[in-house]
N, C-alpha and C. Protein backbone atom coordinates (compact mmCIF):
# COMPACT_ATOMS: atom_id res chain seq x y z
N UNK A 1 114.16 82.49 118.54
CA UNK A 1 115.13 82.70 117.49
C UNK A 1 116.01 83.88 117.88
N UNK A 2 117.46 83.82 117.16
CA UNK A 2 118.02 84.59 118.06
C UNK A 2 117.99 85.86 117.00
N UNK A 3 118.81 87.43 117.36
CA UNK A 3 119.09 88.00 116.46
C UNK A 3 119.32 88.02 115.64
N UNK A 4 120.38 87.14 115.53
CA UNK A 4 121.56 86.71 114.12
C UNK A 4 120.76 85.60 113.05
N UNK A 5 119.54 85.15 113.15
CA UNK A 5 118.62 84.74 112.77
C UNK A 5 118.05 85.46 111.90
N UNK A 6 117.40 86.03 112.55
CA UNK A 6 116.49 87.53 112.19
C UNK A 6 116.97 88.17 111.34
N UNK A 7 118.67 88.90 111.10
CA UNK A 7 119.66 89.34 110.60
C UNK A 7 119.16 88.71 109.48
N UNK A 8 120.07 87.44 109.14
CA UNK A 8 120.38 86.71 108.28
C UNK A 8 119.02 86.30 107.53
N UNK A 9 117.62 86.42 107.81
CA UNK A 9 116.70 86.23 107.07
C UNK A 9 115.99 87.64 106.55
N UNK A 10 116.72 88.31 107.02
CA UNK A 10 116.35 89.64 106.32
C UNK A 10 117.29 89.94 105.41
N UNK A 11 118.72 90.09 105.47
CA UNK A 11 119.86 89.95 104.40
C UNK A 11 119.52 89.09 103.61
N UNK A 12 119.32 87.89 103.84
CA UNK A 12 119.24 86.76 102.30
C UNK A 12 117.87 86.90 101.72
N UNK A 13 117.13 87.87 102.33
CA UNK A 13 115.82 88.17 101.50
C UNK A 13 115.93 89.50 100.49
N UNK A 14 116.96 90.36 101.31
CA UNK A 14 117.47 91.67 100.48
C UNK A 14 118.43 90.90 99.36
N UNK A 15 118.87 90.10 99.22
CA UNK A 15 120.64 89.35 98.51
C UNK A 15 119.28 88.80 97.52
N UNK A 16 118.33 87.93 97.77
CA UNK A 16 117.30 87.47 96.73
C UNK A 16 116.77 88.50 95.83
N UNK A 17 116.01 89.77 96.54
CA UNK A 17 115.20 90.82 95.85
C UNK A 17 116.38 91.56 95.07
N UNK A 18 117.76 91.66 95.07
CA UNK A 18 118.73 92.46 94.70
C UNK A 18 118.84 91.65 93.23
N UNK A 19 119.08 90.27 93.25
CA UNK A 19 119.31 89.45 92.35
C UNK A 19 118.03 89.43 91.48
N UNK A 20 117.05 89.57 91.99
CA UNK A 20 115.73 89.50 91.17
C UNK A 20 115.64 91.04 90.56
N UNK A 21 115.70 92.12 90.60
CA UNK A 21 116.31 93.07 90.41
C UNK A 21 117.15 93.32 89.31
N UNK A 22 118.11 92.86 89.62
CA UNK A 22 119.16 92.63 88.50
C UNK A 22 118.16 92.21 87.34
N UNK A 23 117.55 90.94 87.19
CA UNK A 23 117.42 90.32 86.54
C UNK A 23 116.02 91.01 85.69
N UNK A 24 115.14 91.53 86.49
CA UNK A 24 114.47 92.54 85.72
C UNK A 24 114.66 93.35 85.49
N UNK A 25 116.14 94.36 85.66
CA UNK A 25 116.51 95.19 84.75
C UNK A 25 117.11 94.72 83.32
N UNK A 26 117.77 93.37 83.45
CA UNK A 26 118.84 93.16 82.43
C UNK A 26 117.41 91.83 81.49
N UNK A 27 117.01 91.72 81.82
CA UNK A 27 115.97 90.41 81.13
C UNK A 27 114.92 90.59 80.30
N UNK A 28 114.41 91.61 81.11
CA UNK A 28 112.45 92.11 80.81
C UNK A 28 112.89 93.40 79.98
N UNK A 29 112.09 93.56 78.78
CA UNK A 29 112.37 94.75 78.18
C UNK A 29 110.92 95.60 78.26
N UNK A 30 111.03 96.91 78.63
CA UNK A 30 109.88 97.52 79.05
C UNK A 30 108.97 97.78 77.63
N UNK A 31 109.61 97.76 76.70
CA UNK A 31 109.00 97.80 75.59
C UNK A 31 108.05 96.74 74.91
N UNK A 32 108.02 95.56 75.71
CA UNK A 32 107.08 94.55 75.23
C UNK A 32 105.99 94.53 76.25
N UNK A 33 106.33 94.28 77.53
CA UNK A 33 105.70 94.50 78.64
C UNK A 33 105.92 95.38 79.27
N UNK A 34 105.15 96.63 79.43
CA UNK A 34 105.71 97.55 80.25
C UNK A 34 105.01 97.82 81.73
N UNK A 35 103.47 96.95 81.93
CA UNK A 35 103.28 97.26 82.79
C UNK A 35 103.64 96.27 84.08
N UNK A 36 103.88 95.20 83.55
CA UNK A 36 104.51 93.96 84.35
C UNK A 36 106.32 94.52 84.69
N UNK A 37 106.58 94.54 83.11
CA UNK A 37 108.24 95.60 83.91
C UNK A 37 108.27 96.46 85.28
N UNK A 38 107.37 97.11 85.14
CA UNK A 38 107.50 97.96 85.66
C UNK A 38 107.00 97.55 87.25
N UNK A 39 106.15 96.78 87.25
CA UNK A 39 105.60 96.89 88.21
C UNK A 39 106.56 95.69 89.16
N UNK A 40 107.47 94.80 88.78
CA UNK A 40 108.38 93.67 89.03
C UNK A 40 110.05 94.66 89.36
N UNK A 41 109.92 95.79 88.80
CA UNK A 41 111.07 96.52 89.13
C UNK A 41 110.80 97.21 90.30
N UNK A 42 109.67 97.93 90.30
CA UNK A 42 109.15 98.48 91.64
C UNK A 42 108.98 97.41 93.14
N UNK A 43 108.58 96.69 92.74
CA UNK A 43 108.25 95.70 93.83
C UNK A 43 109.88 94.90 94.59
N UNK A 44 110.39 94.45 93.31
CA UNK A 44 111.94 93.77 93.69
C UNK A 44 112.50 95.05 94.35
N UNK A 45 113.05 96.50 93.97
CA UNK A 45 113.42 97.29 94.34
C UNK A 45 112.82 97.93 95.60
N UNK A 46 112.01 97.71 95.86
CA UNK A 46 111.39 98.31 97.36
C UNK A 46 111.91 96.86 98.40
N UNK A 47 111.49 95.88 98.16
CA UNK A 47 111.70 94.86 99.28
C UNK A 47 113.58 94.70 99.17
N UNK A 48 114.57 95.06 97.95
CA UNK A 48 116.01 94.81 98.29
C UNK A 48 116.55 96.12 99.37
N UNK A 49 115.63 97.13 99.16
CA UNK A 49 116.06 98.58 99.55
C UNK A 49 115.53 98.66 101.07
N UNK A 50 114.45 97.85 101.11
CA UNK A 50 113.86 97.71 102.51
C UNK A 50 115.21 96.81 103.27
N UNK A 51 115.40 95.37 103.17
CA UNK A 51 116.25 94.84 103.54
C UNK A 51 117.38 95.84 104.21
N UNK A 52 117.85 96.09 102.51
CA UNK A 52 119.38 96.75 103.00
C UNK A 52 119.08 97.74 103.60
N UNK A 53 118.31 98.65 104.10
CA UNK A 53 118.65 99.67 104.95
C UNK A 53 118.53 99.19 106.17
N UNK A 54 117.34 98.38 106.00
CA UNK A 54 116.39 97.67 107.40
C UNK A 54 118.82 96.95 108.25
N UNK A 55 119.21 95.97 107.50
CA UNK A 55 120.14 95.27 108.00
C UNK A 55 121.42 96.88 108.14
N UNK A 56 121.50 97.68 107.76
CA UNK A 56 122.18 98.74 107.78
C UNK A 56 121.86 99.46 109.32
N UNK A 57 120.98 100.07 109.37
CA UNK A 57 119.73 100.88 109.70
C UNK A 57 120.26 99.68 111.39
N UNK A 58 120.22 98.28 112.00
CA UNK A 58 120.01 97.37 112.80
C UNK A 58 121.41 97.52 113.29
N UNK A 59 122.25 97.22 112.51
CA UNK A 59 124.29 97.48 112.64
C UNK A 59 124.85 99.14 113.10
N UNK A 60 123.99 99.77 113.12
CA UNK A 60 124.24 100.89 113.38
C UNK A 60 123.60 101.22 114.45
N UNK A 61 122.22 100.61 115.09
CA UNK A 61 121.82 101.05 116.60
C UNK A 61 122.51 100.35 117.62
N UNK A 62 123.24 98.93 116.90
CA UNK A 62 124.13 98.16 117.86
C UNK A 62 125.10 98.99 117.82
N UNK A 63 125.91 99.32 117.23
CA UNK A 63 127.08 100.25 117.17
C UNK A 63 126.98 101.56 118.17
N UNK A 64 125.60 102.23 117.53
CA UNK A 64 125.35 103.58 118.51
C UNK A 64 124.65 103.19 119.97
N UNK A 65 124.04 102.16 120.47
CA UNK A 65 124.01 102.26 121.38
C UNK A 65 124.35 101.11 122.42
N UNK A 66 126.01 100.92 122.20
CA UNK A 66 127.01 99.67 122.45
C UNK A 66 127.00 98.71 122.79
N UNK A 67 126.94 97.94 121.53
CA UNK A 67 126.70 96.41 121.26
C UNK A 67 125.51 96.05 122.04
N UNK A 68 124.55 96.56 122.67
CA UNK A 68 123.28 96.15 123.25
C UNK A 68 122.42 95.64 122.47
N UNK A 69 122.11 94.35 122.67
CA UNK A 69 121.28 93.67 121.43
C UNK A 69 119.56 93.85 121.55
N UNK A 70 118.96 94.22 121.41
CA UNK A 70 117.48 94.36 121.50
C UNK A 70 116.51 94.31 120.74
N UNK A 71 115.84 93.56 120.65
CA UNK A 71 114.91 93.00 119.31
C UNK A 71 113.55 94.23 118.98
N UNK A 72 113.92 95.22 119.72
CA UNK A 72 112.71 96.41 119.33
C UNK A 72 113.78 96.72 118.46
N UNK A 73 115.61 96.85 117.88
CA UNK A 73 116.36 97.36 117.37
C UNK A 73 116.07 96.94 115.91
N UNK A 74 115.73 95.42 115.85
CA UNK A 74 115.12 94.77 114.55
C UNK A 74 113.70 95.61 113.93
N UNK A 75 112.76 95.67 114.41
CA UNK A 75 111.61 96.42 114.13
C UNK A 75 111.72 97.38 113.88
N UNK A 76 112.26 98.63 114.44
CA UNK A 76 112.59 99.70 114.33
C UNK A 76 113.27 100.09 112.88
N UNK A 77 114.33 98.96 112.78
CA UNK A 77 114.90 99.27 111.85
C UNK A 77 114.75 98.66 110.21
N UNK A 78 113.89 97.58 110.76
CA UNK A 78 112.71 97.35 109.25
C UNK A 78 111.76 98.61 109.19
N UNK A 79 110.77 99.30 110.05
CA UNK A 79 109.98 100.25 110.04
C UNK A 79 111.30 101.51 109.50
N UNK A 80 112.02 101.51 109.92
CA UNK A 80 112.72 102.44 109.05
C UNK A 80 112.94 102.42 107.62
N UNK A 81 113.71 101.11 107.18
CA UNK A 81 114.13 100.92 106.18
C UNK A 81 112.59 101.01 105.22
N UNK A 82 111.90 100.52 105.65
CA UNK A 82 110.00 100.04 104.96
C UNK A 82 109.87 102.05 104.10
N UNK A 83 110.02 102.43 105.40
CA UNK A 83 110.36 104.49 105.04
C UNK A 83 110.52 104.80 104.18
N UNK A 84 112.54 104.41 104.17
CA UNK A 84 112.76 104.60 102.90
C UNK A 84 112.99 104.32 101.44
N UNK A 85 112.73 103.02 101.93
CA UNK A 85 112.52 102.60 100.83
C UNK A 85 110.98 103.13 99.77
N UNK A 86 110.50 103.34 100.68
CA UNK A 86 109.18 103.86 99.65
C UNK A 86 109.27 105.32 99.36
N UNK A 87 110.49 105.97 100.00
CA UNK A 87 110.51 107.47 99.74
C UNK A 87 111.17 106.91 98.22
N UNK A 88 112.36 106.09 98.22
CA UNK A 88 113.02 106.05 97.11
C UNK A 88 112.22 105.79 95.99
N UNK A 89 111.39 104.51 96.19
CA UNK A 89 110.20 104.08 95.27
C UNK A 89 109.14 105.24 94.65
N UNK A 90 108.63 106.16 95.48
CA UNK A 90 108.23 107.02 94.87
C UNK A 90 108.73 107.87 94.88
N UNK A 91 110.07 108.90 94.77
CA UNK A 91 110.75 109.86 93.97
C UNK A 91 110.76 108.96 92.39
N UNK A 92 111.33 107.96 92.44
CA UNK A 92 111.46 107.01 91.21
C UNK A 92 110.23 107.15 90.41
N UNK A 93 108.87 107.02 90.94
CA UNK A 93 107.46 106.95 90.33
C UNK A 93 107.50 108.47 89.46
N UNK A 94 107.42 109.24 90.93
CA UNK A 94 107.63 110.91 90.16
C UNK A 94 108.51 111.20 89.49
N UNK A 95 109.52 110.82 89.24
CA UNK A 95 110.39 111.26 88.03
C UNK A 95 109.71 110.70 86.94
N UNK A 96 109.47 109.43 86.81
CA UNK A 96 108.97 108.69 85.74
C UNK A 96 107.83 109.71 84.94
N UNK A 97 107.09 110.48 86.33
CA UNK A 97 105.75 110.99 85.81
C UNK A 97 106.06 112.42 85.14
N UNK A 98 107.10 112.53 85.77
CA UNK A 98 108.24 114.00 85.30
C UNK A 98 107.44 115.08 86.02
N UNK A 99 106.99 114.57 87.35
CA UNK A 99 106.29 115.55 88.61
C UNK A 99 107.05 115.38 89.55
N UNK A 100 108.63 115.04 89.68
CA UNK A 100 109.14 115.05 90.94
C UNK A 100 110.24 116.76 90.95
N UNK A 101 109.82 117.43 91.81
CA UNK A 101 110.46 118.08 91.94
C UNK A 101 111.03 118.22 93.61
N UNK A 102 111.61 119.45 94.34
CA UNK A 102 112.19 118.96 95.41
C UNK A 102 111.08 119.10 96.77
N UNK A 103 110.39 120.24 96.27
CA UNK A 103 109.59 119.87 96.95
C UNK A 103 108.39 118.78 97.32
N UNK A 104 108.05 118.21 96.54
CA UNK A 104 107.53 116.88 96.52
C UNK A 104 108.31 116.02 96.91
N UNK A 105 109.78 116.07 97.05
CA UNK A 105 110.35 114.77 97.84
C UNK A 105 110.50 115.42 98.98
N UNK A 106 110.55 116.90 99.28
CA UNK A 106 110.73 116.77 100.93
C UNK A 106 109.79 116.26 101.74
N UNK A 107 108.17 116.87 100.45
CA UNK A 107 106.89 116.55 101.27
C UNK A 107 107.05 115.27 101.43
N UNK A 108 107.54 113.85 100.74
CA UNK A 108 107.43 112.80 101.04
C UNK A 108 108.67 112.65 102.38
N UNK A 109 109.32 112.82 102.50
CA UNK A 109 110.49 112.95 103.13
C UNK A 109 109.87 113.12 105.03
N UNK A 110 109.01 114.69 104.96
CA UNK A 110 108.31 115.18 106.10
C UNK A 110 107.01 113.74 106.60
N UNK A 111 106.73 113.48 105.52
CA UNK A 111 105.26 112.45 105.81
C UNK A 111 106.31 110.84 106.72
N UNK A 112 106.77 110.45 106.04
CA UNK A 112 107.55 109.52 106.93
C UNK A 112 108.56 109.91 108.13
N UNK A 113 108.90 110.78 108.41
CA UNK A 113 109.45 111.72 109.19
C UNK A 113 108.43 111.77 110.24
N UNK A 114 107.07 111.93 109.74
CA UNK A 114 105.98 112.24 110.81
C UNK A 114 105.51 110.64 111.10
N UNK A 115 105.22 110.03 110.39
CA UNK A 115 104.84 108.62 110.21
C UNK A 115 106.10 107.47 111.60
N UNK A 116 107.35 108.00 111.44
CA UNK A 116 108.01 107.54 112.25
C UNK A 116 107.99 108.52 113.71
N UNK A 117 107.65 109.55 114.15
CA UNK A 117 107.25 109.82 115.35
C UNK A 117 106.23 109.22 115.72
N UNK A 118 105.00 109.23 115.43
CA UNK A 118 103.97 108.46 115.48
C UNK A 118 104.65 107.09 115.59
N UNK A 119 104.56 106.16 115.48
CA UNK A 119 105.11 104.81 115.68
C UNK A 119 106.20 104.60 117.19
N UNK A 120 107.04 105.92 116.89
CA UNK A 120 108.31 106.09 118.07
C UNK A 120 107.37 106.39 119.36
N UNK A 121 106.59 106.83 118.97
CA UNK A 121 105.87 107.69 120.63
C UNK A 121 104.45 105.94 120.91
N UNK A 122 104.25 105.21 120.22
CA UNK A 122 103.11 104.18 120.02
C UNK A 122 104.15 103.22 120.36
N UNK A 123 105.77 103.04 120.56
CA UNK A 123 106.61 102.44 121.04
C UNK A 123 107.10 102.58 122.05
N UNK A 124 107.22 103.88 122.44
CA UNK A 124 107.08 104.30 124.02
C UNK A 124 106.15 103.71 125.11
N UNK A 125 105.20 104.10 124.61
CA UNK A 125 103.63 103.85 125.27
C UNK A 125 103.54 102.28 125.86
N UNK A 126 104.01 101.34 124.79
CA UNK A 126 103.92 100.28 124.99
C UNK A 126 105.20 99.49 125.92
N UNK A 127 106.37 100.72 125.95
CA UNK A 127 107.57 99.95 126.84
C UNK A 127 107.54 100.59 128.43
């Protein structure tokens, strides 16, 4: 399968979770169900946020390192996006808990920061 494959099934999976998203913000009222709300907002919102950075995050290593197509560029840049999307997901949790302050998002910030060296150097190893 080629890149543009790969691309396109990761975009129309972010374009699905975005729309599902939508639809549990504007549909589900947290006040009847709140732990299913909640937990359908978290979940849609991590896999649209994964996508879009992941397809962001992929257009930008082609760009930065010229037009060279390379399928470690796909991985890399889901393992990125996977990052931050869960940094976003939980600043979101901690506010909710009204325990997010800045240092708690840098600490999350530093942990995937470290989490992606680890992986970068376990990607080395293996090329």
């Amino acid at each position: 399968m080629s890149h543009n494959k790969y691309i396109a099934i990761i975009a129309g999976s972010g374009l699905l979770a975005w729309i599902g998203w939508l639809l549990v913000l504007f549909k589900l009222s947290p006040y009847q169900t709140l732990g299913l709300s909640l937990a359908f907002f978290y979940v849609t919102m991590f896999i649209a946020l994964s996508a879009t950075f992941a397809v962001v995050g992929f257009y930008f290593r082609v760009w930065l390192f010229k037009n060279e197509i390379f399928y470690r560029h796909i991985n890399v840049a889901l393992r990125q996006g996977i990052f931050l999307s869960l940094i976003a997901v939980f600043c979101l949790i901690f506010q909710m808990m009204r325990v997010l302050s800045w240092w708690s998002g840098l600490l999350l910030v530093v942990i995937s920061v470290l989490l992606e060296f680890y992986f970068s150097a376990k990607d080395a190893e293996l090329a």
